[in-house]
N, C-alpha and C. Protein backbone atom coordinates (compact mmCIF):
# COMPACT_ATOMS: atom_id res chain seq x y z
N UNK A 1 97.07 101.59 103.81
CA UNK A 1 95.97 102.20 104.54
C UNK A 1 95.80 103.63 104.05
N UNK A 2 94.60 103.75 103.95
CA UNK A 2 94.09 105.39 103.03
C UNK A 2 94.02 106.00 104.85
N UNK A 3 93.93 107.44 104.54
CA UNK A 3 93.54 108.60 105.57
C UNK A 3 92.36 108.21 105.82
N UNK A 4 91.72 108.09 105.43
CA UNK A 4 90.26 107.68 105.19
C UNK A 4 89.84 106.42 106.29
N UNK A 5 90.53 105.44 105.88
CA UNK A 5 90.40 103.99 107.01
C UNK A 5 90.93 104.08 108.25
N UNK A 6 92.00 105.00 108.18
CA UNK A 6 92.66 105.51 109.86
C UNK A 6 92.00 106.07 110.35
N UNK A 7 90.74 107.06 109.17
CA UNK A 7 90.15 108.08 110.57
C UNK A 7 88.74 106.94 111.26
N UNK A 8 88.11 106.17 110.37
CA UNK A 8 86.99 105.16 110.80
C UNK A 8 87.30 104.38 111.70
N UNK A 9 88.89 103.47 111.70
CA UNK A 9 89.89 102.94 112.33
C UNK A 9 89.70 103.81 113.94
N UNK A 10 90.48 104.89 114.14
CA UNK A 10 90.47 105.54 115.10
C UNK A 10 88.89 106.36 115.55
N UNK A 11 88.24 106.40 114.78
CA UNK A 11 86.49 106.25 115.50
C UNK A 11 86.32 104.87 116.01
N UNK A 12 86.44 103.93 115.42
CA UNK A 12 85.77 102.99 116.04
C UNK A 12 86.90 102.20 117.23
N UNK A 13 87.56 102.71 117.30
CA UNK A 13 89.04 101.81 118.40
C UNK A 13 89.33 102.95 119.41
N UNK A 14 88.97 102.62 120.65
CA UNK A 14 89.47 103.18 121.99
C UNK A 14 90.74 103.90 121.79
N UNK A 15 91.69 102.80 121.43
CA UNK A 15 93.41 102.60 121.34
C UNK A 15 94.00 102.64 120.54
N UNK A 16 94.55 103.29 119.42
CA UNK A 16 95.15 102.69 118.54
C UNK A 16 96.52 102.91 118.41
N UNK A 17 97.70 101.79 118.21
CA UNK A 17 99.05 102.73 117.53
C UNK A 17 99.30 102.21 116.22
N UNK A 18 99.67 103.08 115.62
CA UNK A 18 100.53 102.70 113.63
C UNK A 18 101.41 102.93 114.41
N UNK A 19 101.92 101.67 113.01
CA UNK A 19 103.22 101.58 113.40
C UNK A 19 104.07 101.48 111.74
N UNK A 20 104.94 102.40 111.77
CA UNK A 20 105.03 102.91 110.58
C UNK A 20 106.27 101.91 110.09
N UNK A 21 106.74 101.10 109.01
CA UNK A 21 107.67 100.61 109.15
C UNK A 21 107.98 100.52 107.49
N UNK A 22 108.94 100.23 106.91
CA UNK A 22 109.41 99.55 105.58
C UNK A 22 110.30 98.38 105.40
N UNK A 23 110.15 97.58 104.16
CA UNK A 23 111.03 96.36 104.26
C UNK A 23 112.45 96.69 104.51
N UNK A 24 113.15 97.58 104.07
CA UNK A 24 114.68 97.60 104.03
C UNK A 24 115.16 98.19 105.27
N UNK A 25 114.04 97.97 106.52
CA UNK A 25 114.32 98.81 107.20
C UNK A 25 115.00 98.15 108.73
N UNK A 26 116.24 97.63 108.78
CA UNK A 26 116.11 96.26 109.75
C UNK A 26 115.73 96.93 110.94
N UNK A 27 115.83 98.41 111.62
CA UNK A 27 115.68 98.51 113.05
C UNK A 27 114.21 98.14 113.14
N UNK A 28 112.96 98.94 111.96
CA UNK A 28 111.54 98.23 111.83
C UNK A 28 111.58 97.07 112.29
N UNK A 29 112.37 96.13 111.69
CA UNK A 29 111.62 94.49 111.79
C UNK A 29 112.42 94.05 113.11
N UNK A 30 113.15 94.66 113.39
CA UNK A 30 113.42 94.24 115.17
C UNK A 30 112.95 94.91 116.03
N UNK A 31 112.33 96.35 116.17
CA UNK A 31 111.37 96.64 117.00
C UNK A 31 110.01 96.22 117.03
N UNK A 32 109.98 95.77 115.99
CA UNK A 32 108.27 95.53 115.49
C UNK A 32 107.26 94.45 116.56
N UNK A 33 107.80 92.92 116.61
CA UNK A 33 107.58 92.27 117.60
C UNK A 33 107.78 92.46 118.76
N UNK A 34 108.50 93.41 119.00
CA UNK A 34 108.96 93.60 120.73
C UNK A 34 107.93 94.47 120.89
N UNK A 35 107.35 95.70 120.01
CA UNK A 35 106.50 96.44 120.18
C UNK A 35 104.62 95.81 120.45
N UNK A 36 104.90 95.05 119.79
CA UNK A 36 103.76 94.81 119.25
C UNK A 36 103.43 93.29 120.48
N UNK A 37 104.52 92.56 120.55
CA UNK A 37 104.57 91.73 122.06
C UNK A 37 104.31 92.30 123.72
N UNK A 38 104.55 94.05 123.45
CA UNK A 38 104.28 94.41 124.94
C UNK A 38 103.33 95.04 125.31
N UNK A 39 102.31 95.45 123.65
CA UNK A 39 100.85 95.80 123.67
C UNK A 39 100.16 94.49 123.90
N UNK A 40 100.65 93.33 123.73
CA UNK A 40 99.95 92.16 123.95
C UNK A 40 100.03 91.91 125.23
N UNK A 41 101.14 91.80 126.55
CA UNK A 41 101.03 91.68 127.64
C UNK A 41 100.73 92.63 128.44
N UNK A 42 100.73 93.94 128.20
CA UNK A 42 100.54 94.90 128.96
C UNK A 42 99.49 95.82 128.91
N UNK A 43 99.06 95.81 127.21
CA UNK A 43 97.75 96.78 127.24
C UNK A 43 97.01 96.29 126.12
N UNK A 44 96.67 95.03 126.40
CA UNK A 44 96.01 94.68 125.22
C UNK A 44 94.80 95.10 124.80
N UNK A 45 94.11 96.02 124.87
CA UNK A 45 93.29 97.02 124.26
C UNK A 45 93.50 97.86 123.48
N UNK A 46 94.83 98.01 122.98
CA UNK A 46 95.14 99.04 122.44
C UNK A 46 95.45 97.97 120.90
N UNK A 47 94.76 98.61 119.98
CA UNK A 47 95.16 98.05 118.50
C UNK A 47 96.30 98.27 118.02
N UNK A 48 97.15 97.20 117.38
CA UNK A 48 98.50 97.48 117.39
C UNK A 48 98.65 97.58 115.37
N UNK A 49 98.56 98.66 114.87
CA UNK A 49 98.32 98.11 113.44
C UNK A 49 99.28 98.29 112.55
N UNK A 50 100.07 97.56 112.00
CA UNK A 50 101.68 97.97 111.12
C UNK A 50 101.03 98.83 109.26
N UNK A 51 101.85 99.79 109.37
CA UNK A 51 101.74 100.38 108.66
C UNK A 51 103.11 100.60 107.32
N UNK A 52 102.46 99.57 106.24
CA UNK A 52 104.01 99.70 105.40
C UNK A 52 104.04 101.48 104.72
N UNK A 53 105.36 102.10 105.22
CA UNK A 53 105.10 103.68 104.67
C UNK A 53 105.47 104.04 103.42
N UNK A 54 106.15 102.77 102.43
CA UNK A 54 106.02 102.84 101.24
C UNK A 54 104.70 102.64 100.84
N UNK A 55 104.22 101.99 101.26
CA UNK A 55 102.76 101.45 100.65
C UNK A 55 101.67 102.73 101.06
N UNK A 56 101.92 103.27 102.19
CA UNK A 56 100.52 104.05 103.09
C UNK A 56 101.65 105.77 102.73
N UNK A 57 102.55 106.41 101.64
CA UNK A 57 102.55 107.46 101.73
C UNK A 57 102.11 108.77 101.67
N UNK A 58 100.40 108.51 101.46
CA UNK A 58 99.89 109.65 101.83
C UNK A 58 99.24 109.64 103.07
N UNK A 59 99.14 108.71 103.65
CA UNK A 59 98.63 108.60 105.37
C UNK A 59 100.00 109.09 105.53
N UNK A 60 101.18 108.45 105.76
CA UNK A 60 102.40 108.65 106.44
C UNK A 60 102.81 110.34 106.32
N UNK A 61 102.41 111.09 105.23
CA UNK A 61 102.88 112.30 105.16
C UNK A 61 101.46 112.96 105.54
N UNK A 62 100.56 112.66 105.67
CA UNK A 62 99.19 113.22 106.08
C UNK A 62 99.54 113.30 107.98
N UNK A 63 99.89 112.33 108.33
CA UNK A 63 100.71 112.13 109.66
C UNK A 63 102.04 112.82 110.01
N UNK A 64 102.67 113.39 109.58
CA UNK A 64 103.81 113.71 109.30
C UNK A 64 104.73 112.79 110.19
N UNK A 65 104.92 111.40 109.24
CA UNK A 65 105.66 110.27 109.89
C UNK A 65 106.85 110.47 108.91
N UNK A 66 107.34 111.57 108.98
CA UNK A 66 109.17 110.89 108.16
C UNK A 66 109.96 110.31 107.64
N UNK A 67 109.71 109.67 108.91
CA UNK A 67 111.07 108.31 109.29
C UNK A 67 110.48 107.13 109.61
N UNK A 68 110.84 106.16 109.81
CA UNK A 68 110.95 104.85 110.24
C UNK A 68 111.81 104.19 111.07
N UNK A 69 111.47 103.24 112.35
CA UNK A 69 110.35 103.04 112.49
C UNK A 69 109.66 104.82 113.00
N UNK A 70 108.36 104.11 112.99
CA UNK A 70 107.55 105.69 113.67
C UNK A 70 106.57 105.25 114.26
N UNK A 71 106.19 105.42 115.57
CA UNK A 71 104.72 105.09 115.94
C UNK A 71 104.07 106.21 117.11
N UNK A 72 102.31 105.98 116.65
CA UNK A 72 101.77 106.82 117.16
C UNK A 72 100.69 106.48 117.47
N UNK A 73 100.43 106.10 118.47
CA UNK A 73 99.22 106.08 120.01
C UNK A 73 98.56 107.14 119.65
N UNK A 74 97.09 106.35 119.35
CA UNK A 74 95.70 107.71 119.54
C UNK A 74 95.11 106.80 120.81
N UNK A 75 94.38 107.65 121.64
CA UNK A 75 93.54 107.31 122.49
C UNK A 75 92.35 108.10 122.91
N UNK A 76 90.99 107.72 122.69
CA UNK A 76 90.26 108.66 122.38
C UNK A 76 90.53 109.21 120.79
N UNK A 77 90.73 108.92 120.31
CA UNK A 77 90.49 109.71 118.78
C UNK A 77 91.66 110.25 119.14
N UNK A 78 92.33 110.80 120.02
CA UNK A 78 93.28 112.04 120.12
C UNK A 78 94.79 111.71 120.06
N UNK A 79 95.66 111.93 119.37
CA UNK A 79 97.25 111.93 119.74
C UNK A 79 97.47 112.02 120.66
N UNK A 80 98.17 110.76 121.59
CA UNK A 80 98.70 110.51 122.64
C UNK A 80 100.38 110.93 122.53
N UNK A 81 100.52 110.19 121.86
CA UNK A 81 102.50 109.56 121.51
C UNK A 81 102.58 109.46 120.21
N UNK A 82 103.81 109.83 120.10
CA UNK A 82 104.67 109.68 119.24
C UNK A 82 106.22 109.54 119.41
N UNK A 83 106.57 108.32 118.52
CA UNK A 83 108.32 108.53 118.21
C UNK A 83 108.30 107.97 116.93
N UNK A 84 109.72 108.28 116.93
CA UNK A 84 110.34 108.07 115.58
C UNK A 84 111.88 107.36 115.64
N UNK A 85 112.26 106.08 115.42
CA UNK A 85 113.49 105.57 115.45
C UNK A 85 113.26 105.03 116.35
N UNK A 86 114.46 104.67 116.85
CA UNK A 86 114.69 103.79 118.20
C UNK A 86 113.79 104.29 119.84
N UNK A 87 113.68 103.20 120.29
CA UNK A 87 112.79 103.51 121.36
C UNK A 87 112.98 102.61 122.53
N UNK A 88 113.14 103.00 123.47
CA UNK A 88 113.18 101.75 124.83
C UNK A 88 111.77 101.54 124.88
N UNK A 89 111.92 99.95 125.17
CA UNK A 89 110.45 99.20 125.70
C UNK A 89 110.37 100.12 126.87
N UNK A 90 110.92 99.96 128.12
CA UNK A 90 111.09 100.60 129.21
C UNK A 90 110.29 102.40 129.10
N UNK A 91 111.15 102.56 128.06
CA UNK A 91 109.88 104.26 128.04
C UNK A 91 109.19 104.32 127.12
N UNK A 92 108.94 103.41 126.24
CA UNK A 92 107.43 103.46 125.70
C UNK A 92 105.92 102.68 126.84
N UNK A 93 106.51 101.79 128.22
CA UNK A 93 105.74 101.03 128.68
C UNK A 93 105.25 102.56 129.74
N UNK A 94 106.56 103.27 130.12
CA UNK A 94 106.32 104.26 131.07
C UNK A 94 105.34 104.93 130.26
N UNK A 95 104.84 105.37 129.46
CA UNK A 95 104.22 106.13 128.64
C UNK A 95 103.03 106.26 128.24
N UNK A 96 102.77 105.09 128.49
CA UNK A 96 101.32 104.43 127.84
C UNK A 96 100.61 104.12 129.18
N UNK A 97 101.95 103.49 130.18
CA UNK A 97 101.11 103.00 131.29
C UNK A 97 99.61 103.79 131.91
N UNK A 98 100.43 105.10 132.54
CA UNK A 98 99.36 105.86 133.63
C UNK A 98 97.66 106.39 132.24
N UNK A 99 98.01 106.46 131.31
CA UNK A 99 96.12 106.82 130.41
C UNK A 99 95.99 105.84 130.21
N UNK A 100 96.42 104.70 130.04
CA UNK A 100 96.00 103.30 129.27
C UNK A 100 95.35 102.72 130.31
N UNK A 101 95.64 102.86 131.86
CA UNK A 101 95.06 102.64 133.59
C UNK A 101 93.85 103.55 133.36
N UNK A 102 94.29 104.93 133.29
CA UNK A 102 92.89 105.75 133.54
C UNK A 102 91.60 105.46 132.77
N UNK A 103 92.12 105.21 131.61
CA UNK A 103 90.83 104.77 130.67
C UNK A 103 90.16 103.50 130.36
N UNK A 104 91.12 102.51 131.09
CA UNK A 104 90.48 101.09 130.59
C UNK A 104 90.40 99.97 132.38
N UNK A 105 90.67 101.29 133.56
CA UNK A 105 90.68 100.58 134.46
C UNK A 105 89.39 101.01 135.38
């Protein structure tokens, strides 16, 4: 993904999170579905879009995404969230919950 398609991406999408990940990366590929399973039951408005950061490194450093995993919630065009590494479902759900209500309820 170019800078370019994230910013049209995030014009045209309410919600969005990248989700920054690489193959060698096993905590990526075990957060990935759990992440991406609790935007499906819980806020499914929000676009959930995986981002390989070998592949996307000038978005990823245009973002200043680091590390891996990394993800980051725009809402409204605007930076909501961010982390980097490990993450509880539990406080990424706390997190998203109360704007993801205000704006889509």
């Amino acid at each position: 993904m170019t800078f370019e398609e994230f910013n049209t991406l995030k014009a045209e999408q309410p919600a969005v999170m990248l989700y920054f990940f690489n193959d060698v990366c096993g905590v990526c590929h075990t957060l990935r579905p759990k992440v991406e399973n609790l935007l499906m039951e819980e806020f499914p408005k929000v676009r959930f879009v995986p981002v390989n950061a070998l592949e996307s490194m000038e978005l990823a450093g245009q973002l200043r995404m680091l590390s891996v995993p990394g993800m980051l919630l725009f809402l409204d065009g605007k930076e909501y969230l961010r982390y980097n590494g490990m993450v509880s479902l539990q406080e990424l759900e706390s997190k998203i919950f109360r704007p993801y209500h205000l704006m889509f309820d």
